[in-house]
Protein backbone atom coordinates (compact mmCIF):
# COMPACT_ATOMS: atom_id res chain seq x y z
CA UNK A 1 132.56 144.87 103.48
CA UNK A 2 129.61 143.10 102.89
CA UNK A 3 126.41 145.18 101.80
CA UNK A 4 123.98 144.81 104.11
CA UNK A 5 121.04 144.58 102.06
CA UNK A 6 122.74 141.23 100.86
CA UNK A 7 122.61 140.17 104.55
CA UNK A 8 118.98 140.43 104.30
CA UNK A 9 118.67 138.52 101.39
CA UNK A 10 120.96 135.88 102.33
CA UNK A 11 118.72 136.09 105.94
CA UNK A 12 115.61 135.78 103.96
CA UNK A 13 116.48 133.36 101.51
CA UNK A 14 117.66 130.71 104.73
CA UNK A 15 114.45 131.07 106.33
CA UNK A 16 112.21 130.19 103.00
CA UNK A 17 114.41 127.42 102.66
CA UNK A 18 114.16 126.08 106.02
CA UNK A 19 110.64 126.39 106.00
CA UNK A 20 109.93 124.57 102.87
CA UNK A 21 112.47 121.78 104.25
CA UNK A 22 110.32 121.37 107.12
CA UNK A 23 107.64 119.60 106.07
CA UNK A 24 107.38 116.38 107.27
CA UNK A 25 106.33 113.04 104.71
CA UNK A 26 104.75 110.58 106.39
CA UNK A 27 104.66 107.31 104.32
CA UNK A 28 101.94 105.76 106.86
CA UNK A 29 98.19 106.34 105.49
CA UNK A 30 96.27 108.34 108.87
CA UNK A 31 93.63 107.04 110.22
CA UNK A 32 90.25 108.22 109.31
CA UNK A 33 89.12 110.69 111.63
CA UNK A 34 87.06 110.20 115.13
CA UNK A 35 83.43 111.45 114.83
CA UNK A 36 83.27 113.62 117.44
CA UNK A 37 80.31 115.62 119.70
CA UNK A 38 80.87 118.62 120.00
CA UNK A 39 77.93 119.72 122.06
CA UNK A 40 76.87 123.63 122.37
CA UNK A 41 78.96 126.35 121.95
CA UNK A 42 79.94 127.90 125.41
CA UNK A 43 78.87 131.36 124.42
CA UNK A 44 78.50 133.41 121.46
CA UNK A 45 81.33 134.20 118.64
CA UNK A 46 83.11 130.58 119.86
CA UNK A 47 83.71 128.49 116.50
CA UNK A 48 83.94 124.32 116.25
CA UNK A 49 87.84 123.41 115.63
CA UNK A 50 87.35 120.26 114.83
CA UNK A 51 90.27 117.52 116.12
CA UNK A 52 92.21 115.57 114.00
CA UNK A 53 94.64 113.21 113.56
CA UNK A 54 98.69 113.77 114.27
CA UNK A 55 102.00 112.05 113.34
CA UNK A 56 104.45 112.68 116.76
CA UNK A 57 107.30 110.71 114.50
CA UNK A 58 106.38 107.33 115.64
CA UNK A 59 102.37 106.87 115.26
CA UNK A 60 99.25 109.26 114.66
CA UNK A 61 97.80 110.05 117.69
CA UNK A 62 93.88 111.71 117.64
CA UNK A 63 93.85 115.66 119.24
CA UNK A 64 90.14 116.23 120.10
CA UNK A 65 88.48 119.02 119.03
CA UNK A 66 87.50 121.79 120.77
CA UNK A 67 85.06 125.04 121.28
CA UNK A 68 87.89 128.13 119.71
CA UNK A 69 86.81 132.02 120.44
CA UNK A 70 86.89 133.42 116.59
CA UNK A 71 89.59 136.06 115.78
CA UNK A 72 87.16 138.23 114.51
CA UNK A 73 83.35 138.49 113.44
CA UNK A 74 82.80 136.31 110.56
CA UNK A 75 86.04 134.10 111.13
CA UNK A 76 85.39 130.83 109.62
CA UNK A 77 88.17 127.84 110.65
CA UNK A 78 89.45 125.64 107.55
CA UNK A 79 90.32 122.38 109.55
CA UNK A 80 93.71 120.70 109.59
CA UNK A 81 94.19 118.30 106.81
CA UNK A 82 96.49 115.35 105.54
CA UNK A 83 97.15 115.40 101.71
CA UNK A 84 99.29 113.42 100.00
CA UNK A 85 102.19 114.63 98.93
CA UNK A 86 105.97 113.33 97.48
CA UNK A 87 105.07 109.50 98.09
CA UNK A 88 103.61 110.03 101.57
CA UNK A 89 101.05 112.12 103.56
CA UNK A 90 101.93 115.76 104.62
CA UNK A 91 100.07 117.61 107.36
CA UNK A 92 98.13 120.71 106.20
CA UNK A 93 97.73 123.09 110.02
CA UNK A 94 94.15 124.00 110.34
CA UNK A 95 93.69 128.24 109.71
CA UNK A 96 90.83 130.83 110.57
CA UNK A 97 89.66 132.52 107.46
């Protein structure tokens, strides 16, 4: 019978792995980003996300910004990113801080 603490680790192990397998390498250089407007906030505690540029497996298409309610006072948003990566470009997702 098989422990199962091993399960776990076996379970846990997978999911690292898939995770790290899933990043896509795009060998196309993106397109420089849109400068966007962004207006005035629609109320108070509502924090820029700024759009950016995304690969859909065929071409980079732009995703426009847009007005985002912070998670909590303070919350500052570190915008997606491209940075290159094994021979290509990889997508870094955009976080709140």
């Amino acid at each position: 019978m098989v422990p199962k603490r091993l399960i776990g680790l076996v379970f846990v192990g997978a999911l690292a792995f898939s995770a790290a397998s899933a990043e896509v390498i795009v060998r196309i250089t993106p397109p420089a980003a849109i400068v966007e407007t962004q207006g005035a906030a629609p109320g108070p505690g509502y924090v820029w996300v700024a759009g950016y540029q995304r690969w859909d497996g065929n071409a980079f298409g732009w995703t426009p910004g847009v007005w985002q309610q912070a998670p909590h006072p303070g919350a500052r948003w570190v915008a997606h990113r491209w940075v290159r990566r094994h021979g290509g470009w990889v997508m870094v997702e955009g976080r709140w801080r």
